[in-house]
Protein backbone atom coordinates (compact mmCIF):
# COMPACT_ATOMS: atom_id res chain seq x y z
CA UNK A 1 0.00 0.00 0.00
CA UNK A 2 1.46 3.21 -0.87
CA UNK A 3 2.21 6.20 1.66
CA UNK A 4 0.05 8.07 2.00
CA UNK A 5 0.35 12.04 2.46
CA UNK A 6 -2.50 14.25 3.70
CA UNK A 7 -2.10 18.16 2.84
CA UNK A 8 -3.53 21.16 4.14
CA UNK A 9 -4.80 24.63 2.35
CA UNK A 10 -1.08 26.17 3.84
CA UNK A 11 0.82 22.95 1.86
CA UNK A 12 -1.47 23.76 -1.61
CA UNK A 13 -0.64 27.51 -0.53
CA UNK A 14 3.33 26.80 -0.68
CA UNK A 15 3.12 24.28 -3.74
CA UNK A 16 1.79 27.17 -5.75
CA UNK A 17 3.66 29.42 -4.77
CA UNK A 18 6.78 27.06 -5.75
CA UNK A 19 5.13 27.07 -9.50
CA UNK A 20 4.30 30.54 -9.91
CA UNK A 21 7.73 31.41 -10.42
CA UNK A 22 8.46 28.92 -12.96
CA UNK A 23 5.95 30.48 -15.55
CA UNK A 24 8.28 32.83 -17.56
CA UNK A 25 5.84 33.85 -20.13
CA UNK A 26 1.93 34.30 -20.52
CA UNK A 27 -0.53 32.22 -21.38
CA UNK A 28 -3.86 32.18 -23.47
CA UNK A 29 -6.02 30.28 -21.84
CA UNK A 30 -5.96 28.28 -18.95
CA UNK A 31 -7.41 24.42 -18.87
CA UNK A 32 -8.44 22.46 -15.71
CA UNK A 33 -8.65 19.39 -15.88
CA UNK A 34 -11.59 18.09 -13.18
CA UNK A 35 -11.98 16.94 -10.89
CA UNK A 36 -8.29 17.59 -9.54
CA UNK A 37 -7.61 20.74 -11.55
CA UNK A 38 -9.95 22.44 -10.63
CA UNK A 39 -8.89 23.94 -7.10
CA UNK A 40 -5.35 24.78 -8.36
CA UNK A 41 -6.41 25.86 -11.71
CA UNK A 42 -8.93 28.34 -10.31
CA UNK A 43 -5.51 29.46 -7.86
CA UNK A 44 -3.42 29.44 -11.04
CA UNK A 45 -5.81 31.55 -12.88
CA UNK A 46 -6.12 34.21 -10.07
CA UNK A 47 -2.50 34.50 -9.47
CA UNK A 48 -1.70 34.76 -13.29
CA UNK A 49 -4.45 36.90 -14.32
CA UNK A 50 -5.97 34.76 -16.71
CA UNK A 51 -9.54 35.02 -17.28
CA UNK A 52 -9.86 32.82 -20.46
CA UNK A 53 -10.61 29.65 -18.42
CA UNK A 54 -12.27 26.58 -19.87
CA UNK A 55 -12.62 22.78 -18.17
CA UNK A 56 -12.25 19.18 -19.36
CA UNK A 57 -13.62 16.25 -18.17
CA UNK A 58 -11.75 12.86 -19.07
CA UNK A 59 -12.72 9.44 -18.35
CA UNK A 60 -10.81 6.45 -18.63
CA UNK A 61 -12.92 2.77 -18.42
CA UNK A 62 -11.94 0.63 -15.33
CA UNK A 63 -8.69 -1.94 -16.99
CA UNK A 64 -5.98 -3.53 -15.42
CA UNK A 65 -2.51 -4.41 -16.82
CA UNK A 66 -2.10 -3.69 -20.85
CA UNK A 67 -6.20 -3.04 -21.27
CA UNK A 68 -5.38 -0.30 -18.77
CA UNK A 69 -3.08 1.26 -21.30
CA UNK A 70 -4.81 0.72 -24.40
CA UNK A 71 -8.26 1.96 -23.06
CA UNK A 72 -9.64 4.72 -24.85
CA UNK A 73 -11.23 7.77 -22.81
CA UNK A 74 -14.22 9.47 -23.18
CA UNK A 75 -14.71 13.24 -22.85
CA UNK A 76 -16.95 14.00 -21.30
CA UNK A 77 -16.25 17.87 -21.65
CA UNK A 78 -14.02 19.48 -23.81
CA UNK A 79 -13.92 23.25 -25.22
CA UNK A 80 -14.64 23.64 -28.75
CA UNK A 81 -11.78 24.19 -31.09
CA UNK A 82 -12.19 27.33 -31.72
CA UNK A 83 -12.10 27.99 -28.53
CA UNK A 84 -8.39 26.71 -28.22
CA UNK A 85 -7.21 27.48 -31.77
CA UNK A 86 -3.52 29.38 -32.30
CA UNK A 87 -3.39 30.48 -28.13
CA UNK A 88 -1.08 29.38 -25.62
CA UNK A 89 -2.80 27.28 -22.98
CA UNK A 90 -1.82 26.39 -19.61
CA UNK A 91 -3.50 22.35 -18.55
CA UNK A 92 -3.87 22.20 -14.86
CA UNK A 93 -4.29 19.37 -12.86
CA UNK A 94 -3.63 18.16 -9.12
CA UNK A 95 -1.10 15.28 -10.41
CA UNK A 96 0.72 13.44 -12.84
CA UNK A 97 0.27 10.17 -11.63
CA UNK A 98 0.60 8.10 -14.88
CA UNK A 99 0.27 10.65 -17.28
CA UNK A 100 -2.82 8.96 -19.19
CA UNK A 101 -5.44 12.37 -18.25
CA UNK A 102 -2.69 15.13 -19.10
CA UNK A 103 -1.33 13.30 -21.81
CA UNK A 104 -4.69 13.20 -23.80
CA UNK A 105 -5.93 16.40 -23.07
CA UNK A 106 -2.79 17.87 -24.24
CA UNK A 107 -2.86 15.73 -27.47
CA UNK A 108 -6.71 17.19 -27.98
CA UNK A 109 -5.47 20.56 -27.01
CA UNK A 110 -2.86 20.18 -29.71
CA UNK A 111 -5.31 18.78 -32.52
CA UNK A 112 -7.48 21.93 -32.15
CA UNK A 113 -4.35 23.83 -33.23
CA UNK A 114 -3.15 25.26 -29.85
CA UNK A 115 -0.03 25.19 -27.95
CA UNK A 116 -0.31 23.69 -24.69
CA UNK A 117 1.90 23.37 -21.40
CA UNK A 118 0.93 21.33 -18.89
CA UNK A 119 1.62 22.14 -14.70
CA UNK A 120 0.54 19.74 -11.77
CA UNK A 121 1.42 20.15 -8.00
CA UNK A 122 2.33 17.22 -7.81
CA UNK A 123 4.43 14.55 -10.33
CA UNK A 124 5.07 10.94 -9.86
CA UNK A 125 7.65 9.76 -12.19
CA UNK A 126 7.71 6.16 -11.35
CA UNK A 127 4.43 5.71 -11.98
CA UNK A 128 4.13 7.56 -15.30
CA UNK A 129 3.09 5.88 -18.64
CA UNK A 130 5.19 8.33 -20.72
CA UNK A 131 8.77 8.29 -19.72
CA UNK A 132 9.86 10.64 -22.42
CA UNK A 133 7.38 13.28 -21.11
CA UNK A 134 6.66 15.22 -18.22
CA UNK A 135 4.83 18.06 -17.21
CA UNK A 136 6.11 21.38 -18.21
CA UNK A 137 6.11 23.05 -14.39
CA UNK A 138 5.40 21.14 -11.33
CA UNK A 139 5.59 22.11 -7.84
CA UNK A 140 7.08 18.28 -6.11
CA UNK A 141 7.52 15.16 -6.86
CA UNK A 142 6.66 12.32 -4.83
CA UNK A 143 5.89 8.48 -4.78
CA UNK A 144 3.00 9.11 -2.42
CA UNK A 145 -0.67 9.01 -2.21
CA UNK A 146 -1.39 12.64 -1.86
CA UNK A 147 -4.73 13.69 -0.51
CA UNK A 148 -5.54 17.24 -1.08
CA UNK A 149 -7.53 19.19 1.47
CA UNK A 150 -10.44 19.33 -1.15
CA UNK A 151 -10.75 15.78 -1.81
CA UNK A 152 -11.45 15.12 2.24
CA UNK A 153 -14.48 13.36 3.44
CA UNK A 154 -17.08 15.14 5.31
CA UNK A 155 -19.68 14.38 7.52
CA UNK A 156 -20.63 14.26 10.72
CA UNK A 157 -18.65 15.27 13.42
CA UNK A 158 -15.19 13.70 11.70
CA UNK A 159 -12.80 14.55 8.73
CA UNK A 160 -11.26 11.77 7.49
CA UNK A 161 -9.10 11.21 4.29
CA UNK A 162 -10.06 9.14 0.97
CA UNK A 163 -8.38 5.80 1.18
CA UNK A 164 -5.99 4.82 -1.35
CA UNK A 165 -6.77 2.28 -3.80
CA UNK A 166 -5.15 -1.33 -3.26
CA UNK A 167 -1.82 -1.83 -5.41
């Protein structure tokens, strides 16, 4: 069972501030990818003044082993081209964790004719798909389950974190 690591808003607070600085141009547009994206995306946008800001939803069919790989997603949102055509955009999301989400939302990013560069507060090299890729900015990497203060169950009188699936 993997590690797992349980941040607060301070800890998302200090992993975007450790990106900011790596942005050395402008962007476009900016791209969340949800469900993850959307928290630091929304931060990203603020903090970089962009207010072109669009979403993508990506689903992947439950596989294991080499189906897991080969199984084709379904978008379930995804900006028009037009919308994305000839501008720079910025892809948020939480983390890289095998690359499969990014990865195809960049490649349908690049089909509608844009440019896109890809940031995650987290990236997890060992478990990536893509070896010859990686994100364009990222704020740590790590070989850890990382729960993010958003994605915390709550109820009752307790706060408890999402489990990590069994590997």
């Amino acid at each position: 069972m993997l590690e797992r690591e349980v941040l607060t808003w301070n800890d998302v607070d200090a992993l975007i501030d450790m990106l900011i600085p790596q942005f050395t141009h402008s962007f476009d547009a900016l791209l969340m990818i949800t469900r993850g994206g959307i928290v630091p995306g929304g931060i990203l946008a603020e903090a970089l003044d962009i207010r072109y800001v669009l979403t993508a939803a990506v689903r992947f069919p439950d596989a294991e082993g080499v189906e897991k790989r080969l199984a084709w997603p379904t978008f379930l949102q995804f900006p028009e081209d037009a919308l994305l055509h000839d501008r720079r955009v910025l892809i948020v999301d939480d983390v890289w964790d095998d690359g499969r989400t990014i990865m195809t939302v960049r490649g349908r990013v690049e089909q509608a004719g844009a440019y896109p560069e890809m940031a995650v507060l987290h990236y997890k090299p060992t478990q990536s798909l893509f070896p010859k890729h990686q994100p364009d900015y990222y704020a740590a990497i790590t070989d850890k389950w990382i729960v993010y203060p958003w994605e915390l169950r709550r109820g009752g009188e307790m706060v408890r974190p999402i489990t990590p699936p069994l590997t």
